[in-house]
Protein backbone atom coordinates (compact mmCIF):
# COMPACT_ATOMS: atom_id res chain seq x y z
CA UNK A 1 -9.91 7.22 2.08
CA UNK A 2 -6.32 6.60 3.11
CA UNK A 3 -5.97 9.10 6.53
CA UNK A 4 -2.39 10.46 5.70
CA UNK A 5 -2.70 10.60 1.69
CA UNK A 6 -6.43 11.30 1.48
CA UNK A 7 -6.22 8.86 -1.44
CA UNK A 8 -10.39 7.12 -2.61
CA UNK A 9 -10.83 3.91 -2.53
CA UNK A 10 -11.31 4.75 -6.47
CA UNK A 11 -8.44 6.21 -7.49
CA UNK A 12 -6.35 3.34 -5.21
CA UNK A 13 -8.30 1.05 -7.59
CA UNK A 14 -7.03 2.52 -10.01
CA UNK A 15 -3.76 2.71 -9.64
CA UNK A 16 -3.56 -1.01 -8.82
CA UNK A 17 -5.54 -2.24 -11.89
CA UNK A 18 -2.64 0.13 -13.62
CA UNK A 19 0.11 -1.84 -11.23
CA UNK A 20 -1.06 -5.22 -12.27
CA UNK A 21 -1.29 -4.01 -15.94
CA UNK A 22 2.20 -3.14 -15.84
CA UNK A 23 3.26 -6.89 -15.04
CA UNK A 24 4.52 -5.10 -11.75
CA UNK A 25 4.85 -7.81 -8.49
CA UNK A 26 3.06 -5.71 -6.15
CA UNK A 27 4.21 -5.93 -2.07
CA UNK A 28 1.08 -6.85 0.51
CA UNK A 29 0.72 -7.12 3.66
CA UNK A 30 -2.52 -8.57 5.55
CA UNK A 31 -4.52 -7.13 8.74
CA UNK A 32 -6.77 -8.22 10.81
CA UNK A 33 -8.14 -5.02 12.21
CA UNK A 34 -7.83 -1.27 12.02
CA UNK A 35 -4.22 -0.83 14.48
CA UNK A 36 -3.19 -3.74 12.22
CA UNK A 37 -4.10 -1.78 8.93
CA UNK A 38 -2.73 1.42 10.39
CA UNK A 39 0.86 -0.05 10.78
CA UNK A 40 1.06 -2.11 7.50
CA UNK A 41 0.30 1.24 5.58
CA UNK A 42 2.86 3.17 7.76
CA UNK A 43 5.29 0.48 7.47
CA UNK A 44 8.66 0.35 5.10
CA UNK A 45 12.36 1.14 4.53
CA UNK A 46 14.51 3.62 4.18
CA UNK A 47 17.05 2.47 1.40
CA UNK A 48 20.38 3.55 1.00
CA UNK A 49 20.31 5.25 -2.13
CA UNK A 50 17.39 7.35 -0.39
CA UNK A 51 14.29 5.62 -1.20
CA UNK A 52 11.55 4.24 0.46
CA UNK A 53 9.74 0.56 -0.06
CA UNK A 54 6.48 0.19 1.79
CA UNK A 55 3.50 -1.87 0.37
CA UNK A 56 1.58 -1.22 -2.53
CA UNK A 57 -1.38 -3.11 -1.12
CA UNK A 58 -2.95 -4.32 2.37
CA UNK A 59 -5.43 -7.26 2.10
CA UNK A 60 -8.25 -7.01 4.82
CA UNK A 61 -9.69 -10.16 6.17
């Protein structure tokens, strides 16, 4: 479970085997450890138009 979203590991399955369907290109980032994991899922933009790209995955090695 995601700490700030309270998102499962389930329902994040989900929504990436829906992603993928979708023909989306989905953004990842890897970590190496928990602080690394922490900032890749806190990390992003702020576009100009007023929305926000982060990463749809992080791959944990």
């Amino acid at each position: 479970m995601t700490l700030k979203h309270r998102i499962l590991a389930e329902n994040r399955r989900g929504l990436l085997k829906a992603m993928l369907a979708e023909g989306r290109n989905i953004r990842a980032i890897e970590t190496h450890n928990p602080l690394s994991g922490l900032i890749g899922s806190e990390a992003g933009i702020e576009e100009e138009g007023g929305g926000r790209k982060s990463f749809d995955a992080l791959w944990l090695s």
